[in-house]
PDB file of N, CA and C in Angstrom:
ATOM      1  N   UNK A   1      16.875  32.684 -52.087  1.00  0.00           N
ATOM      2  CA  UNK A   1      17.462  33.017 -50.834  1.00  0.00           C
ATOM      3  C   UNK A   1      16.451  32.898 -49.700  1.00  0.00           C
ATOM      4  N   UNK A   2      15.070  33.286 -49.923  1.00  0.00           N
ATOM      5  CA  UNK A   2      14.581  33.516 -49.082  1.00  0.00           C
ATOM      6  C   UNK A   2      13.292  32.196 -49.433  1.00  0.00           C
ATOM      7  N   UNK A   3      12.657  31.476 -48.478  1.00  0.00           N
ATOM      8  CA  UNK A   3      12.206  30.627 -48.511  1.00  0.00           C
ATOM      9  C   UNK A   3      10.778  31.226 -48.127  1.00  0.00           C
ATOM     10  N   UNK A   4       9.669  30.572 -49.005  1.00  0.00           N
ATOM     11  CA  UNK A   4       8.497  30.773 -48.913  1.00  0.00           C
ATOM     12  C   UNK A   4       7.302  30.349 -48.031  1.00  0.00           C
ATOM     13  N   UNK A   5       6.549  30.785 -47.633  1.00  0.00           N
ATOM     14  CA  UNK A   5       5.845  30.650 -46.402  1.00  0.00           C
ATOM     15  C   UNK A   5       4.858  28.802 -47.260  1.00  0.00           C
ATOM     16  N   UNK A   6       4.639  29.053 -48.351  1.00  0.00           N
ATOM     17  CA  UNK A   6       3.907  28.020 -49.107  1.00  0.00           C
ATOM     18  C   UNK A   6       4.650  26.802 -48.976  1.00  0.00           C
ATOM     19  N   UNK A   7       6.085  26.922 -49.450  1.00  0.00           N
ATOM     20  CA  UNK A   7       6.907  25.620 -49.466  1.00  0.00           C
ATOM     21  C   UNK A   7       7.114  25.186 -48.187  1.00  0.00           C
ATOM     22  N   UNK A   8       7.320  26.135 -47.033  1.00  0.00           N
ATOM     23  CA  UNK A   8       7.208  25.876 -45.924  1.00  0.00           C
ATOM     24  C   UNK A   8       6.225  25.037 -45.250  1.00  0.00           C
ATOM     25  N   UNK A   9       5.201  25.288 -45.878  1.00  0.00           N
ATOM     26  CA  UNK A   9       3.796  24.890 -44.834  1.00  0.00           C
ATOM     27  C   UNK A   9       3.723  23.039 -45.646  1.00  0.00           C
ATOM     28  N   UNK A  10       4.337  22.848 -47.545  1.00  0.00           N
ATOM     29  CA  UNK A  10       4.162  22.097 -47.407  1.00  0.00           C
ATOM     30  C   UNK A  10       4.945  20.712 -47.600  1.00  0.00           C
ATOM     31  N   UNK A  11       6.071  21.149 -46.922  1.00  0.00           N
ATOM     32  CA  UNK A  11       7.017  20.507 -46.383  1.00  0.00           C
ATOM     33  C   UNK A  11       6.863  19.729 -45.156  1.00  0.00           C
ATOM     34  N   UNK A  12       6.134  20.470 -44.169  1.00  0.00           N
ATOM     35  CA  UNK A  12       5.587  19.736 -42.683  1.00  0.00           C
ATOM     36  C   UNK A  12       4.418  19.441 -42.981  1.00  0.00           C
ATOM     37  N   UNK A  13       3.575  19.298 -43.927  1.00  0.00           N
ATOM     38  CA  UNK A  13       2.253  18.696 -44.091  1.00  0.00           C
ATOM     39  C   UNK A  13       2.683  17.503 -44.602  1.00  0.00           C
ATOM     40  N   UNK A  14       3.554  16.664 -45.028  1.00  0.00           N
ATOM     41  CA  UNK A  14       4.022  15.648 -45.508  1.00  0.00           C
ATOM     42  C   UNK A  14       4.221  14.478 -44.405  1.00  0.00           C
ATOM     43  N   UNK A  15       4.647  14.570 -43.527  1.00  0.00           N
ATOM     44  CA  UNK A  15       4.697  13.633 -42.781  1.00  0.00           C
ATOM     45  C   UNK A  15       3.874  13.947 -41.360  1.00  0.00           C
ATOM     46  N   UNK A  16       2.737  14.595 -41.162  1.00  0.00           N
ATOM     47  CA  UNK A  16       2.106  14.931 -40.285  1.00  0.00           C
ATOM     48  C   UNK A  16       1.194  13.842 -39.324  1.00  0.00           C
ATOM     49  N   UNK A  17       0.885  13.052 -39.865  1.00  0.00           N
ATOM     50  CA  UNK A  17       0.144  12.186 -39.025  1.00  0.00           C
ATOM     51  C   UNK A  17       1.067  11.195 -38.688  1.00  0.00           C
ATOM     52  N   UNK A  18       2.045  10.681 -39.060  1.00  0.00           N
ATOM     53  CA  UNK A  18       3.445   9.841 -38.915  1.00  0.00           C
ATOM     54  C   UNK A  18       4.061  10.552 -38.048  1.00  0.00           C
ATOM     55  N   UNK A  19       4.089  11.432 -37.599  1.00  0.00           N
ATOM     56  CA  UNK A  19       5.111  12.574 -37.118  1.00  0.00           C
ATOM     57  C   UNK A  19       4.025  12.324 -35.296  1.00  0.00           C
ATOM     58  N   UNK A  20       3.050  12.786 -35.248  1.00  0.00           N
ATOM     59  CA  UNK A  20       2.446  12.828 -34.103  1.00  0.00           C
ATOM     60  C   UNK A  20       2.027  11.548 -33.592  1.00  0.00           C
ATOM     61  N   UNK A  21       2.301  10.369 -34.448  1.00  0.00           N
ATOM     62  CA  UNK A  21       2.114   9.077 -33.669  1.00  0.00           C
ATOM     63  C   UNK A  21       3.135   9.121 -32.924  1.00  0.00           C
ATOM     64  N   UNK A  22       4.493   8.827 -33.858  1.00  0.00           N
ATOM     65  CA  UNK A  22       6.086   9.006 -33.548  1.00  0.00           C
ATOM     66  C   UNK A  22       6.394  10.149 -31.855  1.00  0.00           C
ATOM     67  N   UNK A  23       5.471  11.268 -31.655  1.00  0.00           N
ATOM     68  CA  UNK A  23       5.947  11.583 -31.104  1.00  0.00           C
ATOM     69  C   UNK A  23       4.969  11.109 -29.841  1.00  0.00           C
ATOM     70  N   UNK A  24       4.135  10.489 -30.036  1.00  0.00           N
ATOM     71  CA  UNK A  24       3.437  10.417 -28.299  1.00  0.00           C
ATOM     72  C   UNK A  24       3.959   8.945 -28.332  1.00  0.00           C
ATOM     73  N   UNK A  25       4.919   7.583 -29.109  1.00  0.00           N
ATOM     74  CA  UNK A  25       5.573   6.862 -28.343  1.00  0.00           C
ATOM     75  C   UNK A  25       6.512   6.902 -26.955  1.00  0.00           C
ATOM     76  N   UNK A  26       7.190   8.182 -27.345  1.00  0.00           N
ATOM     77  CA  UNK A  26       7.815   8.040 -25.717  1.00  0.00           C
ATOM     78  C   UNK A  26       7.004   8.346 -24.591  1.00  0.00           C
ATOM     79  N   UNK A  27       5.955   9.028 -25.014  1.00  0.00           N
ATOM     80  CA  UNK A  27       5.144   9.223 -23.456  1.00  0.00           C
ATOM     81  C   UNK A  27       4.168   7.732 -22.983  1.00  0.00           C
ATOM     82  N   UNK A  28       3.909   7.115 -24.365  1.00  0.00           N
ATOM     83  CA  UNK A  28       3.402   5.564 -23.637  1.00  0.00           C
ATOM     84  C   UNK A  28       4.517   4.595 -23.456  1.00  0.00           C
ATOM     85  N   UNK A  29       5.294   4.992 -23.537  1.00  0.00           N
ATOM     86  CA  UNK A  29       6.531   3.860 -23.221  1.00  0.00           C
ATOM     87  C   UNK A  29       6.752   4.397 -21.848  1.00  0.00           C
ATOM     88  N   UNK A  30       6.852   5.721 -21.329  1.00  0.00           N
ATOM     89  CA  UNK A  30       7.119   6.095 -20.094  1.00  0.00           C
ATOM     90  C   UNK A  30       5.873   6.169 -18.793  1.00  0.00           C
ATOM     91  N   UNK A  31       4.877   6.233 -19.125  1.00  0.00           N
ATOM     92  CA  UNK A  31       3.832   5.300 -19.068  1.00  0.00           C
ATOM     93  C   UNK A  31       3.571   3.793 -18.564  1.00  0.00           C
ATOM     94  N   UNK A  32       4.101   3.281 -19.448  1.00  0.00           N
ATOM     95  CA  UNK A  32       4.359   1.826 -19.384  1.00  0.00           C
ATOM     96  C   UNK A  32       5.396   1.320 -18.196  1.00  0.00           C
ATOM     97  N   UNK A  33       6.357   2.330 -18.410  1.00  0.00           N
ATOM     98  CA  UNK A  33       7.874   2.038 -17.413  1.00  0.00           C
ATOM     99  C   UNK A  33       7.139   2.372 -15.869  1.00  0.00           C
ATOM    100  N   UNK A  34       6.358   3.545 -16.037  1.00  0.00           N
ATOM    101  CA  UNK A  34       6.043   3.893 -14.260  1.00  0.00           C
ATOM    102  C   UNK A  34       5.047   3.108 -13.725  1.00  0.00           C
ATOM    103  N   UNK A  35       4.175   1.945 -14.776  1.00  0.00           N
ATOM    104  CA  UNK A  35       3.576   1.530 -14.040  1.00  0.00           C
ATOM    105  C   UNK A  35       4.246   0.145 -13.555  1.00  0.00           C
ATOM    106  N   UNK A  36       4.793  -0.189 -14.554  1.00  0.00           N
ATOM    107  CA  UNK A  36       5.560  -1.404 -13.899  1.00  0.00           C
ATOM    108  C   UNK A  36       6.779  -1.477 -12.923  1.00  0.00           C
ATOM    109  N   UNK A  37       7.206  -0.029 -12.516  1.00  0.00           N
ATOM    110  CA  UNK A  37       8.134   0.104 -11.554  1.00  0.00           C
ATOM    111  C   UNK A  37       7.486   0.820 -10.211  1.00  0.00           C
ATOM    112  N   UNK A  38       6.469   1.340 -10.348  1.00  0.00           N
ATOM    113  CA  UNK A  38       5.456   2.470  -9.413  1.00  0.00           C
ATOM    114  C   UNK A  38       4.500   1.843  -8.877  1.00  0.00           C
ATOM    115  N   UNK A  39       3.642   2.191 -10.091  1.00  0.00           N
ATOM    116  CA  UNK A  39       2.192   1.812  -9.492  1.00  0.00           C
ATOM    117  C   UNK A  39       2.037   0.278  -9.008  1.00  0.00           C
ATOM    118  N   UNK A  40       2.449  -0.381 -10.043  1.00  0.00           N
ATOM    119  CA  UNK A  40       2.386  -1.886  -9.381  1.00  0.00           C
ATOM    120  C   UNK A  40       2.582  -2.292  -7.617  1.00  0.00           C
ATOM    121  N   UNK A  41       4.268  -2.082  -7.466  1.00  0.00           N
ATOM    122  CA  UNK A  41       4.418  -2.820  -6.837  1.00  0.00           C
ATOM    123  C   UNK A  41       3.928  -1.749  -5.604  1.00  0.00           C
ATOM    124  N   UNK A  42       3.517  -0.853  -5.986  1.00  0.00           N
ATOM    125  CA  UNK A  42       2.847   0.004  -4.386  1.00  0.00           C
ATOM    126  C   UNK A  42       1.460  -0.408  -4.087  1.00  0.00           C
ATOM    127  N   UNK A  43       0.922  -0.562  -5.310  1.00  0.00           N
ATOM    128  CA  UNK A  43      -0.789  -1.398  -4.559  1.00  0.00           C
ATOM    129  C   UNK A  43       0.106  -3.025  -4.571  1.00  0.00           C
ATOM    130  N   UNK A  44       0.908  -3.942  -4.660  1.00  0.00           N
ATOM    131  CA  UNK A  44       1.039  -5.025  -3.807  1.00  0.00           C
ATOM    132  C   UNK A  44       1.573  -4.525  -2.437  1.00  0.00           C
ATOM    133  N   UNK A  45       2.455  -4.021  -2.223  1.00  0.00           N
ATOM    134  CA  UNK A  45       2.760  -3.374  -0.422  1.00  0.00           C
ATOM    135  C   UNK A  45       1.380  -3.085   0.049  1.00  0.00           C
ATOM    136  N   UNK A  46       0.438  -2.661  -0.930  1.00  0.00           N
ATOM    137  CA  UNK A  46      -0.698  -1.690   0.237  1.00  0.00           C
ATOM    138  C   UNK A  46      -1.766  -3.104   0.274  1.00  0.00           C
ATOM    139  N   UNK A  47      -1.563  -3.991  -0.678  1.00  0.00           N
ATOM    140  CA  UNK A  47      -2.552  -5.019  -0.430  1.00  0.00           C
ATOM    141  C   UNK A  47      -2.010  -6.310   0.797  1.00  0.00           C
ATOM    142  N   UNK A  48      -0.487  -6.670   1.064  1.00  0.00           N
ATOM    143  CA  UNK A  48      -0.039  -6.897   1.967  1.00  0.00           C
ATOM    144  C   UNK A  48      -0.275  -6.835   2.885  1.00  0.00           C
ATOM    145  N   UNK A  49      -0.114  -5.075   3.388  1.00  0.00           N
ATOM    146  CA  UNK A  49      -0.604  -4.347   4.463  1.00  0.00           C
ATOM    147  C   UNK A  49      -1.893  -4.689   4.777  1.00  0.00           C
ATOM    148  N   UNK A  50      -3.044  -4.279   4.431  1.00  0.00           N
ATOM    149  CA  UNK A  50      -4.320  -4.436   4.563  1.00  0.00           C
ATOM    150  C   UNK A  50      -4.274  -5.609   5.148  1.00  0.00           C
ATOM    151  N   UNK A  51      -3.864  -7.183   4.093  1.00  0.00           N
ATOM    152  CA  UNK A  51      -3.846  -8.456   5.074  1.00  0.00           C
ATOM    153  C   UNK A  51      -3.096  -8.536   6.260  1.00  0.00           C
ATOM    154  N   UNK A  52      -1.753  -8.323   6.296  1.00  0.00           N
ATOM    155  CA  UNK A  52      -1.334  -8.155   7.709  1.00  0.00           C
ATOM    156  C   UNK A  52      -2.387  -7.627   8.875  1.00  0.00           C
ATOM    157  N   UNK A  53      -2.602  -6.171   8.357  1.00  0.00           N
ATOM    158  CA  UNK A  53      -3.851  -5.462   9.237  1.00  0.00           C
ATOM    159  C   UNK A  53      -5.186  -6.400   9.701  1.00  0.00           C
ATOM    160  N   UNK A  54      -5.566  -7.280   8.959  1.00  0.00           N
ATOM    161  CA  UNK A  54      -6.728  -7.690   8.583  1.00  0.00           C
ATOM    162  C   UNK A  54      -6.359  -8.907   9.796  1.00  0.00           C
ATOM    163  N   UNK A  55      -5.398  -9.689   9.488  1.00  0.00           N
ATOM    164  CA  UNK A  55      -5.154 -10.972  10.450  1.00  0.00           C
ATOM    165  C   UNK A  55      -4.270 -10.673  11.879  1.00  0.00           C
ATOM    166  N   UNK A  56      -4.107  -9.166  12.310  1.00  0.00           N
ATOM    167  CA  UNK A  56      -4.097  -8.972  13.996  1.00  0.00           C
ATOM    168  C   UNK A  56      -4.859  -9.865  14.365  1.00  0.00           C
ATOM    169  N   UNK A  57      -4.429 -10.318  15.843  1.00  0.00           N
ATOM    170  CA  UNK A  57      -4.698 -11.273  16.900  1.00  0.00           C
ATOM    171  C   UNK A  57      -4.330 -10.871  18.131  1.00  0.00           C
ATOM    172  N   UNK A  58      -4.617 -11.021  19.447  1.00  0.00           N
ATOM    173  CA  UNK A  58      -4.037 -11.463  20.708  1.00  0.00           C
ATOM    174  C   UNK A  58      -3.244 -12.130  20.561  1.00  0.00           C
ATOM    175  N   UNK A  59      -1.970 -11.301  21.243  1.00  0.00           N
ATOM    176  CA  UNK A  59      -0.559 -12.090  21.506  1.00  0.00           C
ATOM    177  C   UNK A  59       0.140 -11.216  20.364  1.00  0.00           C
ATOM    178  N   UNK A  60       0.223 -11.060  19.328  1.00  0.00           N
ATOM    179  CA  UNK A  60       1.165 -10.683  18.325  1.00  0.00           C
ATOM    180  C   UNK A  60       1.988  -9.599  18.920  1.00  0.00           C
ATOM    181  N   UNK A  61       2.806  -9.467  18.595  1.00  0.00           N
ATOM    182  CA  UNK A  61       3.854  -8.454  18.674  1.00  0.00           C
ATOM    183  C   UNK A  61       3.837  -7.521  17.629  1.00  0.00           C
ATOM    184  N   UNK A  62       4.053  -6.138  17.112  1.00  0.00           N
ATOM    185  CA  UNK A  62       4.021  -5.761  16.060  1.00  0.00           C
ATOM    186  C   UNK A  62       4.502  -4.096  16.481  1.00  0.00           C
ATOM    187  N   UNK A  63       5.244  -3.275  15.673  1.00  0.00           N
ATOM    188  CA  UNK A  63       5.713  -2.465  15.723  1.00  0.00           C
ATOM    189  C   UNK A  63       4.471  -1.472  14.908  1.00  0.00           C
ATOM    190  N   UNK A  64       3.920  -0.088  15.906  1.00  0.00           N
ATOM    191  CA  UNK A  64       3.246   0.597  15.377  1.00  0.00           C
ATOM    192  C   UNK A  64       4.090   1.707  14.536  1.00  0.00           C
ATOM    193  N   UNK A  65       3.273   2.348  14.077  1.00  0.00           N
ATOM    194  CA  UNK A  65       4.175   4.164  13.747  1.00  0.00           C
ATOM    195  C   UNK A  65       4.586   4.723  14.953  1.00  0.00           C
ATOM    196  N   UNK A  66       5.747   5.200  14.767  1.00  0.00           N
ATOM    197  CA  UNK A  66       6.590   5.855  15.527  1.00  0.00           C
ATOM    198  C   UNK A  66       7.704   4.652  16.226  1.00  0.00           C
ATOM    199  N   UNK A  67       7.495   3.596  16.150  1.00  0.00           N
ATOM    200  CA  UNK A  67       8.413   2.708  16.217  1.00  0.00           C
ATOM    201  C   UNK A  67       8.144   1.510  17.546  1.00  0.00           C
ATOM    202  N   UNK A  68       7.004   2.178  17.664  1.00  0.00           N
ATOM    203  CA  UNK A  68       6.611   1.461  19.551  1.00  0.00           C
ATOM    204  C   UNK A  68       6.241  -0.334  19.124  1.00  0.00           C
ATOM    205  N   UNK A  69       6.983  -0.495  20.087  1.00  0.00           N
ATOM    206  CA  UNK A  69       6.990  -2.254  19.998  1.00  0.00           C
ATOM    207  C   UNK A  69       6.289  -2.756  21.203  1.00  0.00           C
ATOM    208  N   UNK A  70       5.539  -3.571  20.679  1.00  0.00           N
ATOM    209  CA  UNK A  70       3.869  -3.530  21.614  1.00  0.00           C
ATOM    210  C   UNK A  70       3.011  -4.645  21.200  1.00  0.00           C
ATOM    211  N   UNK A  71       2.832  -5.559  22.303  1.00  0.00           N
ATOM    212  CA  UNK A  71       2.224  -6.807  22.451  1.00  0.00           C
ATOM    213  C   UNK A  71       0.523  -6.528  22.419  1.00  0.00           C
ATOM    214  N   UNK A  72      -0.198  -7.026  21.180  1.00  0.00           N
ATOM    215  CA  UNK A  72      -1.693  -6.792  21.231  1.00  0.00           C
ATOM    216  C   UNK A  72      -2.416  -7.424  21.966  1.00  0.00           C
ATOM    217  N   UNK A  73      -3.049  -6.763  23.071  1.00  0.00           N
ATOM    218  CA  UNK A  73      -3.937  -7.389  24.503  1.00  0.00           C
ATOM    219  C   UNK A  73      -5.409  -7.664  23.990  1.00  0.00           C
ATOM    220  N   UNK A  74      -5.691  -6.869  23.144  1.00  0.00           N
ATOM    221  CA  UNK A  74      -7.168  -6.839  22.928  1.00  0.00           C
ATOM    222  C   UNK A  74      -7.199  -6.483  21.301  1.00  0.00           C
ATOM    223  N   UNK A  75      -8.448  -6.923  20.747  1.00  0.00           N
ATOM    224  CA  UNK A  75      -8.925  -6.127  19.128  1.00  0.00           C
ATOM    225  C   UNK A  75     -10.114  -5.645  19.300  1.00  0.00           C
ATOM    226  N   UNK A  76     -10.484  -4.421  19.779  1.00  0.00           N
ATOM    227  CA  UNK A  76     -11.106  -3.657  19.342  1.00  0.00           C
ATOM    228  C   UNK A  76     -12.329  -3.810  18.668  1.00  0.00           C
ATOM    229  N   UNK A  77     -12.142  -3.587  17.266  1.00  0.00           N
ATOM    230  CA  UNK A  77     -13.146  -3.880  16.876  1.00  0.00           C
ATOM    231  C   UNK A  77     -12.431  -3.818  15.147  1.00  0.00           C
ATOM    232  N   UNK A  78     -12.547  -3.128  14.507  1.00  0.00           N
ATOM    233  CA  UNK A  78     -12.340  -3.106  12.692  1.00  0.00           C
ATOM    234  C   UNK A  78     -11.237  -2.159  12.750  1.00  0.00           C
ATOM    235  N   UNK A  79     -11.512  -0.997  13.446  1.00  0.00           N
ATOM    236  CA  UNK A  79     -10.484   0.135  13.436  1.00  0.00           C
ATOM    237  C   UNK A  79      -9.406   0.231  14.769  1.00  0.00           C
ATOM    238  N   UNK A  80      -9.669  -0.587  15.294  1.00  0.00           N
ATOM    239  CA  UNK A  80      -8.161  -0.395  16.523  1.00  0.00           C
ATOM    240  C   UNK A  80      -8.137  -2.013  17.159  1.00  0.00           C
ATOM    241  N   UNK A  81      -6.720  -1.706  17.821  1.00  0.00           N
ATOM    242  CA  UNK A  81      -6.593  -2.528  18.591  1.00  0.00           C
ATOM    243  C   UNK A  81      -6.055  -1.980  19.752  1.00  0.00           C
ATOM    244  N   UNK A  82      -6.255  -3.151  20.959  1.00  0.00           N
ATOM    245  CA  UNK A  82      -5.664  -2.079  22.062  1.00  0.00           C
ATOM    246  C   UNK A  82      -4.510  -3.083  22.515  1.00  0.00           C
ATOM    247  N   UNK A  83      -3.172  -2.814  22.363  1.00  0.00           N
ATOM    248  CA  UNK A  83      -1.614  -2.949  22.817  1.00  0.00           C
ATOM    249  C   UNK A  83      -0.795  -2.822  23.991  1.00  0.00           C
ATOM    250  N   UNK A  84      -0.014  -3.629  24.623  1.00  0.00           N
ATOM    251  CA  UNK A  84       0.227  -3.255  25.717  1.00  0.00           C
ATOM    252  C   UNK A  84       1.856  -2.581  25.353  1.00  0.00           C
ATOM    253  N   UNK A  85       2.295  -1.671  26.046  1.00  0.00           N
ATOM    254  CA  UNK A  85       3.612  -0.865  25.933  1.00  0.00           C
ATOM    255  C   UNK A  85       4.575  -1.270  26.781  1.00  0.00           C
ATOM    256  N   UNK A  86       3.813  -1.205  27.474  1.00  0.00           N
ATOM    257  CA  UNK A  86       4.728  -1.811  29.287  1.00  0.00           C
ATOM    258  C   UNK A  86       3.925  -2.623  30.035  1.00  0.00           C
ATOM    259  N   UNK A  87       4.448  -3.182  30.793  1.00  0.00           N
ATOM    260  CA  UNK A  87       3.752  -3.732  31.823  1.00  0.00           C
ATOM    261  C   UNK A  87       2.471  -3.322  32.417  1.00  0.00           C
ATOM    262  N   UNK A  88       1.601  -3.474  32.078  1.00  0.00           N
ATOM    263  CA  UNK A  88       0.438  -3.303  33.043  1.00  0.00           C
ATOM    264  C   UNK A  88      -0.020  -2.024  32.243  1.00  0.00           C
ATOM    265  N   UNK A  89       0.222  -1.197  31.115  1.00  0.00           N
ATOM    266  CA  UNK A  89       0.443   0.008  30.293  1.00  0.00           C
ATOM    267  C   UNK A  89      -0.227  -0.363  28.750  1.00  0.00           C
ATOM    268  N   UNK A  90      -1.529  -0.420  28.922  1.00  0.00           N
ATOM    269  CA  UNK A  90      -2.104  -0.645  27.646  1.00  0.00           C
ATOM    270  C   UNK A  90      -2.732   0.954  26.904  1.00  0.00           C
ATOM    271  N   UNK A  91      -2.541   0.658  25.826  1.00  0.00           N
ATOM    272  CA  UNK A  91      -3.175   2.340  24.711  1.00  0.00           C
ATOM    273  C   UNK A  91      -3.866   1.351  23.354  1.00  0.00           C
ATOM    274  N   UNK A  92      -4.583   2.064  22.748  1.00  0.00           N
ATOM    275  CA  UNK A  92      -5.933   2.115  21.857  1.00  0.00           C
ATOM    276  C   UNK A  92      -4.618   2.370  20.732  1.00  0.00           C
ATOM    277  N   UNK A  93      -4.238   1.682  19.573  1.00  0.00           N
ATOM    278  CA  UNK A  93      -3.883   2.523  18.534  1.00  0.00           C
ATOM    279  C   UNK A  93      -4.892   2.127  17.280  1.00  0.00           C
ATOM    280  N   UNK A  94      -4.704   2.738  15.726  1.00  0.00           N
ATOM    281  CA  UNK A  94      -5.525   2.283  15.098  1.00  0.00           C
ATOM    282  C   UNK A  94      -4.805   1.539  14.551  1.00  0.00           C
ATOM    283  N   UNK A  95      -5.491   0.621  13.835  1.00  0.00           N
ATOM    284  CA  UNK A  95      -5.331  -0.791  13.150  1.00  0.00           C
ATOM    285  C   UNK A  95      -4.250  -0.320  12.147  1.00  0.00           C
ATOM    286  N   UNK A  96      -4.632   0.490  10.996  1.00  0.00           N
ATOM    287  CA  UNK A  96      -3.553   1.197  10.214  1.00  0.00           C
ATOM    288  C   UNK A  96      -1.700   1.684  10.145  1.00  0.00           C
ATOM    289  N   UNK A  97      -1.885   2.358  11.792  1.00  0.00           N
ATOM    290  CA  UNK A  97      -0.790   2.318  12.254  1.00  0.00           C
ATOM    291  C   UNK A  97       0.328   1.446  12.385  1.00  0.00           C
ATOM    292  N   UNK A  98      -0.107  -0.081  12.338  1.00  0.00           N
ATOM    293  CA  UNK A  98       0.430  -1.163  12.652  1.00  0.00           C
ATOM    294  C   UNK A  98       1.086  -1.270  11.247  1.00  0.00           C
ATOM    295  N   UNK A  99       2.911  -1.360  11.075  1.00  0.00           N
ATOM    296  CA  UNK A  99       3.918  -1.403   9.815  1.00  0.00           C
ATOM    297  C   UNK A  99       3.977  -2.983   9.715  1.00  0.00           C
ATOM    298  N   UNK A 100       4.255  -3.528  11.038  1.00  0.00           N
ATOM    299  CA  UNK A 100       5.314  -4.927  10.841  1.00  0.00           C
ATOM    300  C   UNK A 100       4.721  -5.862  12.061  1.00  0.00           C
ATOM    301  N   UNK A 101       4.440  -7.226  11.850  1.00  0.00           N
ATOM    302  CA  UNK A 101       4.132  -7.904  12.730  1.00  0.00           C
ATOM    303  C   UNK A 101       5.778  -8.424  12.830  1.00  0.00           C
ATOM    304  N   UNK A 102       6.091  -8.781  14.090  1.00  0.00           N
ATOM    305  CA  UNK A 102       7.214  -9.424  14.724  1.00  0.00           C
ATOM    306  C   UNK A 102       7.186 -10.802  15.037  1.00  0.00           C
ATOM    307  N   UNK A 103       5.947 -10.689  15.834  1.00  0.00           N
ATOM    308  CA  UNK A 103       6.094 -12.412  16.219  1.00  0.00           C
ATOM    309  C   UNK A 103       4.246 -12.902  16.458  1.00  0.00           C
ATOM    310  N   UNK A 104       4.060 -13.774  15.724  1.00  0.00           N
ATOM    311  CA  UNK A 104       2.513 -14.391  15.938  1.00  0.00           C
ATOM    312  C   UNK A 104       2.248 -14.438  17.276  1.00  0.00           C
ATOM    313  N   UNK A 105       1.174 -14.152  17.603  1.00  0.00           N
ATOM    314  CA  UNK A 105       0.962 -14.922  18.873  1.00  0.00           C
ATOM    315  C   UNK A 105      -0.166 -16.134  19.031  1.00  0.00           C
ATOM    316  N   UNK A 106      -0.416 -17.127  20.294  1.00  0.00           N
ATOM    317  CA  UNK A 106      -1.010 -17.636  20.173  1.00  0.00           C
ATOM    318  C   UNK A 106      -2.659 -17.492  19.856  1.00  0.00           C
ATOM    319  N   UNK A 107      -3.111 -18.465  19.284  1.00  0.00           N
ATOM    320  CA  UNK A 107      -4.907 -17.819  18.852  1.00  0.00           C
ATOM    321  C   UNK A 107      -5.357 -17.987  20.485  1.00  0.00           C
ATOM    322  N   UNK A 108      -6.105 -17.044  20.764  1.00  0.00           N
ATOM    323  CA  UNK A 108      -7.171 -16.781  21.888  1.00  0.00           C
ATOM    324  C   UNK A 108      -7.925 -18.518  21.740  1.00  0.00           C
ATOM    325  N   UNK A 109      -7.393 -18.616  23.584  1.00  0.00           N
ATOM    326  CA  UNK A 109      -8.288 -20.332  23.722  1.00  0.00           C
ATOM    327  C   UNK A 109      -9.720 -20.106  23.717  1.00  0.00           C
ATOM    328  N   UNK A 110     -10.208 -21.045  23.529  1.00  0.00           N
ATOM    329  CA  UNK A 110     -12.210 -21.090  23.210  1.00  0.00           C
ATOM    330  C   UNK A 110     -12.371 -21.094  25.083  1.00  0.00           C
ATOM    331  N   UNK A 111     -13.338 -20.247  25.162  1.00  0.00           N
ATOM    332  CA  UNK A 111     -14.065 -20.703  26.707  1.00  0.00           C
ATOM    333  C   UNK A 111     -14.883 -22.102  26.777  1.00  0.00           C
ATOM    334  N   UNK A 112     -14.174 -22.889  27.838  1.00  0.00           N
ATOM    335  CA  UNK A 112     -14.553 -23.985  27.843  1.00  0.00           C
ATOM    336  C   UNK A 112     -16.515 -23.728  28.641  1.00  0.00           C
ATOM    337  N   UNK A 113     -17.258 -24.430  27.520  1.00  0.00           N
ATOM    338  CA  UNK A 113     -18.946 -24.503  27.953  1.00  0.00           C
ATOM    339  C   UNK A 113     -18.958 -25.023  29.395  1.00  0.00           C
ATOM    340  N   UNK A 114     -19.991 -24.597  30.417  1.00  0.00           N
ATOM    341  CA  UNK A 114     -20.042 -25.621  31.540  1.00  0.00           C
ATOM    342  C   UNK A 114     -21.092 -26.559  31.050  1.00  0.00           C
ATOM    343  N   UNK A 115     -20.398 -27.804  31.815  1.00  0.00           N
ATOM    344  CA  UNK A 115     -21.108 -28.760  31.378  1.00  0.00           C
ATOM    345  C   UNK A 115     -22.393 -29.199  32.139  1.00  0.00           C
ATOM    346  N   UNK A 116     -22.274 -28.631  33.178  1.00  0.00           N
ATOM    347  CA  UNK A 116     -23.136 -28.962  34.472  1.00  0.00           C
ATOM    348  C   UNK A 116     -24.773 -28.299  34.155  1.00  0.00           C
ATOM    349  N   UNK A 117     -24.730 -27.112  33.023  1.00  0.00           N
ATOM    350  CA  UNK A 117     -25.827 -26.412  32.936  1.00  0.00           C
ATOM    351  C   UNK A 117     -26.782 -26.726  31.885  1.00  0.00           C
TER     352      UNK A 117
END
């Protein structure tokens, strides 16, 4: 009737190392699933980004955070660029900020050398 602590113990000693492989498959299969639905494709968006960031220019158009749509007058330097908002209405944002380029603009013309000097 009553079952023994001995037969007990060696009943689950029988398949014990089979048993704990068996059970950490679903955690590397789920594992497996988040990186190929997660992690992946979020470092390609963030490596995107960076290039977008990276190839700002004069002239581009590009929508910062918060939604401001704003023609780039100047680059700064590594960490900003400076944007015009409005007419005659330029602000400093950082490079980061920048989600979406809209429209290329033309590359900055070369200063023509004088020739006379």
């Amino acid at each position: 009737m009553f079952v023994t602590p001995a037969y007990a113990q060696s009943v689950g000693a029988a398949g014990g190392a089979g048993d704990i492989l068996m059970s950490l498959v679903p955690f590397a299969f789920i594992l497996v699933i988040m990186w190929v639905m997660v992690i992946r494709p979020q470092r390609q968006r963030q490596k995107a980004h960076e290039e977008l960031v990276k190839n700002l220019r004069r002239g581009d158009i590009v929508v910062a955070a918060g939604g401001i749509i704003a023609k780039v007058s100047k680059v700064v330097g590594d960490a900003e660029v400076e944007v015009e908002i409005a007419e005659g209405v330029k602000i400093r944002v950082v490079r980061s900020t920048v989600t979406e380029v809209r429209a290329k603009g033309e590359p900055a013309k070369a200063k023509p050398e004088a020739a006379n000097e």
